[in-house]
Protein backbone atom coordinates (compact mmCIF):
# COMPACT_ATOMS: atom_id res chain seq x y z
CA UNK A 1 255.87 198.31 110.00
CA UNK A 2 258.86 197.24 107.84
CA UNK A 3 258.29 193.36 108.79
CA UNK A 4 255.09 191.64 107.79
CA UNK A 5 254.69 188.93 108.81
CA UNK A 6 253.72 186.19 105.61
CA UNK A 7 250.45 184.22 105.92
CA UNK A 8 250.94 180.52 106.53
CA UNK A 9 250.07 178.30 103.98
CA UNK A 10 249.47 174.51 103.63
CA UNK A 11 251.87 171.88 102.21
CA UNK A 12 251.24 171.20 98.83
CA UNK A 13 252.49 168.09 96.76
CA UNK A 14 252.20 166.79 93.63
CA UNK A 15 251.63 163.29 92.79
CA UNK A 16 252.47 161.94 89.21
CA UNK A 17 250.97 158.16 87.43
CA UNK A 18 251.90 156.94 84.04
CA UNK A 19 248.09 156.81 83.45
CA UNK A 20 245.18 158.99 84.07
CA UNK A 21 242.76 155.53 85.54
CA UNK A 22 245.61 154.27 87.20
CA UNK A 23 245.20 157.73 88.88
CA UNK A 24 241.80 157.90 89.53
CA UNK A 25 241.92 154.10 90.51
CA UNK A 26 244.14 154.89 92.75
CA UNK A 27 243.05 157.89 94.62
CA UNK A 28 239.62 157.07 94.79
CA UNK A 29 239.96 153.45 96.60
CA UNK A 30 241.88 155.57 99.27
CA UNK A 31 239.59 158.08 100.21
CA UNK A 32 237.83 154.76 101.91
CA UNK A 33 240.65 154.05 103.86
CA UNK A 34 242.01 157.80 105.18
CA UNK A 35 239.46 158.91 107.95
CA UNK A 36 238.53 162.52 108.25
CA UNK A 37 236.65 164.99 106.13
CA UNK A 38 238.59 165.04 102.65
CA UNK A 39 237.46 167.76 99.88
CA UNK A 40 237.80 166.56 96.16
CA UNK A 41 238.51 169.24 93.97
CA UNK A 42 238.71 169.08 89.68
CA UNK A 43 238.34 171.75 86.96
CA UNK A 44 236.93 170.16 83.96
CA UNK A 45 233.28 169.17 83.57
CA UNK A 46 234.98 165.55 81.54
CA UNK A 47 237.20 165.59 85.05
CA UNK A 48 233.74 165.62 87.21
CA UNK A 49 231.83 162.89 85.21
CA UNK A 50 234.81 160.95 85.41
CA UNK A 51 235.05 160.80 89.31
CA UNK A 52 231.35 160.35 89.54
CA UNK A 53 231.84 157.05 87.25
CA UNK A 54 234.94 155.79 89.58
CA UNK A 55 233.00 156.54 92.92
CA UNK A 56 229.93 154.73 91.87
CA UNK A 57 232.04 152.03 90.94
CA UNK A 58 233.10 151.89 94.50
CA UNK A 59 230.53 152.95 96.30
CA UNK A 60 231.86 156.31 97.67
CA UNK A 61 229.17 159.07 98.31
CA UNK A 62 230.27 162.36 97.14
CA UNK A 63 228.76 165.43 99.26
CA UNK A 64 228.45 168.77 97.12
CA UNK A 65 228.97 171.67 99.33
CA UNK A 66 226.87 173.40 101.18
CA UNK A 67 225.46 169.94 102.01
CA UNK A 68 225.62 168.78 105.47
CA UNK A 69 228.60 166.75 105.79
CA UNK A 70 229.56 163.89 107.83
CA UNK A 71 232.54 163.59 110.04
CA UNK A 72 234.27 161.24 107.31
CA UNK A 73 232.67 162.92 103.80
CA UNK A 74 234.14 163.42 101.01
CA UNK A 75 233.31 166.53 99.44
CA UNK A 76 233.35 167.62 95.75
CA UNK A 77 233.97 170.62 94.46
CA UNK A 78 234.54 172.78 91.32
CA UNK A 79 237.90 174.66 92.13
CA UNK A 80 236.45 177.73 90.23
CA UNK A 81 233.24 177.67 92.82
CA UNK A 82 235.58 177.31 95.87
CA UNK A 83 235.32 181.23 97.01
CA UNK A 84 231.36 180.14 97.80
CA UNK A 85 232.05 177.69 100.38
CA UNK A 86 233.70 177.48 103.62
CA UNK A 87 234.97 173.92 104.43
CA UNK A 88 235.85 173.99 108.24
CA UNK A 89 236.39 170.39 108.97
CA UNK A 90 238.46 169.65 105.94
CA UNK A 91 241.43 167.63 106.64
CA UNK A 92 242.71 167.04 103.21
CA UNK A 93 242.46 168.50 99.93
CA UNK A 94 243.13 166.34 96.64
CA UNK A 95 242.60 168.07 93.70
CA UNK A 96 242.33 165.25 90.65
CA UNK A 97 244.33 167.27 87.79
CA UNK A 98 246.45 170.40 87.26
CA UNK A 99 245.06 173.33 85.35
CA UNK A 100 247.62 174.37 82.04
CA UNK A 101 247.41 177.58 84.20
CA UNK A 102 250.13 177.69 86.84
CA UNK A 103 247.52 180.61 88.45
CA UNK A 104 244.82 178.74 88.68
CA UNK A 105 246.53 175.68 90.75
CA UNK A 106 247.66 178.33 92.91
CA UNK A 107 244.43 179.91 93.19
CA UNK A 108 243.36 176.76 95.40
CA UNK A 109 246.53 176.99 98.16
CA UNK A 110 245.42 180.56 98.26
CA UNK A 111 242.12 179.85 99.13
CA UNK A 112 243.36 177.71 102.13
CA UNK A 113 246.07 180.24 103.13
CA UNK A 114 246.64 180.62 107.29
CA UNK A 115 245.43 176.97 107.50
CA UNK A 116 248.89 175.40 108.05
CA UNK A 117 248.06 171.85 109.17
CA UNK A 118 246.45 171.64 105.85
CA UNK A 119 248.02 169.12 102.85
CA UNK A 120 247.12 169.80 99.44
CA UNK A 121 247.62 166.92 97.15
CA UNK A 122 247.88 167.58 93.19
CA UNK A 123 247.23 164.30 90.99
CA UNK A 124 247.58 163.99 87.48
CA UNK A 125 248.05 161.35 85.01
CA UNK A 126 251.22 161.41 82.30
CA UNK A 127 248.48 160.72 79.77
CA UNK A 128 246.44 163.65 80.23
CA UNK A 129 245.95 166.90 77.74
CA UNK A 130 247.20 169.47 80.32
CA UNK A 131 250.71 167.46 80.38
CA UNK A 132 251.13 167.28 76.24
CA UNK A 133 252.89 170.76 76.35
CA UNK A 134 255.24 169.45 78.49
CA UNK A 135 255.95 166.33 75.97
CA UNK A 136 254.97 163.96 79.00
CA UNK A 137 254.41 160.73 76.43
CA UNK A 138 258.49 161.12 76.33
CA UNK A 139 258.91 161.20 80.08
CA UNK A 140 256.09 158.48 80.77
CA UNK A 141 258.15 155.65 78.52
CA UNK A 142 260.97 156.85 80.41
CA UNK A 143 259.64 155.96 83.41
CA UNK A 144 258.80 152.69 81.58
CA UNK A 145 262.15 151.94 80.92
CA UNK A 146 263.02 152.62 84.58
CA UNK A 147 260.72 149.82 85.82
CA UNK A 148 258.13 152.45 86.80
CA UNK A 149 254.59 150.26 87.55
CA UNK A 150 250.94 150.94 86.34
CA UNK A 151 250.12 151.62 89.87
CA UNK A 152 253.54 153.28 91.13
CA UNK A 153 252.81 157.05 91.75
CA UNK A 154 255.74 159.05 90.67
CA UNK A 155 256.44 161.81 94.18
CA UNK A 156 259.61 163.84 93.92
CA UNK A 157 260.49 167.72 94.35
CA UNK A 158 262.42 167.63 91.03
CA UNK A 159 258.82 166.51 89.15
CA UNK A 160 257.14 169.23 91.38
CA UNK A 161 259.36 171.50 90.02
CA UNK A 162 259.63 171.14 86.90
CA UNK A 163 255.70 170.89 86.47
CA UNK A 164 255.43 173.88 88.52
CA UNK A 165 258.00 176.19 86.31
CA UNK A 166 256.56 174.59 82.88
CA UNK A 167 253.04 175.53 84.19
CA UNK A 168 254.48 179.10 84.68
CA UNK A 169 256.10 179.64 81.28
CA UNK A 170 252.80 178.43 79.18
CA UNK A 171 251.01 180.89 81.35
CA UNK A 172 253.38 183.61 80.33
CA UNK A 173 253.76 182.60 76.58
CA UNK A 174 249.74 182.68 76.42
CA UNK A 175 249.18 186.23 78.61
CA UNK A 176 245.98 187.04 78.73
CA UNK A 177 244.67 185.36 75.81
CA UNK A 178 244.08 182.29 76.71
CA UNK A 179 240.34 180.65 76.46
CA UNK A 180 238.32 179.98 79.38
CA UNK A 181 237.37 176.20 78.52
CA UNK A 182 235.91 174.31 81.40
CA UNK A 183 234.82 171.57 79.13
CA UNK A 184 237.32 168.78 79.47
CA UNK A 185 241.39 168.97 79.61
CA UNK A 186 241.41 168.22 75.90
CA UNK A 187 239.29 170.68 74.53
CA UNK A 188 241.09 173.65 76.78
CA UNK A 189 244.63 172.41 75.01
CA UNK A 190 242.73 172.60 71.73
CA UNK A 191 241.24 175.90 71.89
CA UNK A 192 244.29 177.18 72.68
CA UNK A 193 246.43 176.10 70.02
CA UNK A 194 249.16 174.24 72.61
């Protein structure tokens, strides 16, 4: 067969604030008012205990997987334990950072591959460790200077882009020897030397 035909795969966006809270604020107070099953993913353990701390401040019950799950749940997940679960109902995905490693954001719209109707939603704060490389402090008081708000989420293809090629180079300038850090954002830039 010369023509395969390529799986279909679900939209995926990402969504930029000047802060990492004003993110998380953000996010999490609308996740109470989107109905439908939503699935939470993050990478770093300091990422997890973060969101825990935001939805116990407003009084959102996280499901782990594998746990039975409500029509309107929101499940949490560890994006490196996502080949363990199936999430059938899932109507959203919103994963609360990037990874440094262009590979392992893509790993997740992989794993939802030939689920079309899908959105996959990529948040990350200006502020956080996984953006230094990528001398975000410079573009953050930019956006300052535009008029950009604390609570203004910063959407556009060219941001998306950019992130996405960035991501892609630091990948390729580490190789393979990069650390595995699963810690916290911070420690993973640390480790290796970025």
């Amino acid at each position: 067969m010369f023509f395969r035909r390529k799986p279909k795969q679900p939209s995926k966006r990402y969504v930029a604030y000047l802060h990492k809270m004003a993110k998380y604020r953000l996010v999490m107070s609308r996740f109470a008012e989107e109905p439908g099953q939503q699935l939470l993913i993050y990478f770093f353990d300091q990422t997890r205990k973060e969101i825990q701390q935001m939805a116990a401040a407003l009084n959102i019950t996280l499901k782990n997987p594998g746990e039975h799950a409500e029509m309107d749940d929101l499940i949490f997940c560890n994006a490196f334990s996502l080949n363990q679960y199936l999430f059938p109902g899932i109507t959203k995905v919103v994963v609360m950072e990037v990874h440094p490693l262009h590979t392992k954001n893509e790993a997740i719209v992989q794993h939802f591959t030939n689920q079309p109707k899908l959105e996959i939603e990529f948040h990350m704060g200006f502020d956080e460790a996984a953006l230094k490389p990528f001398n975000s402090e410079r573009l953050s008081e930019l956006m300052v200077k535009l008029g950009m708000g604390e609570n203004e989420p910063i959407e556009h293809s060219m941001v998306s882009k950019s992130l996405e090629n960035g991501l892609t180079k630091l990948e390729a300038k580490l190789k393979n020897s990069h650390q595995d850090i699963r810690s916290s954002q911070e420690e993973w830039v640390v480790a290796n030397k970025l």
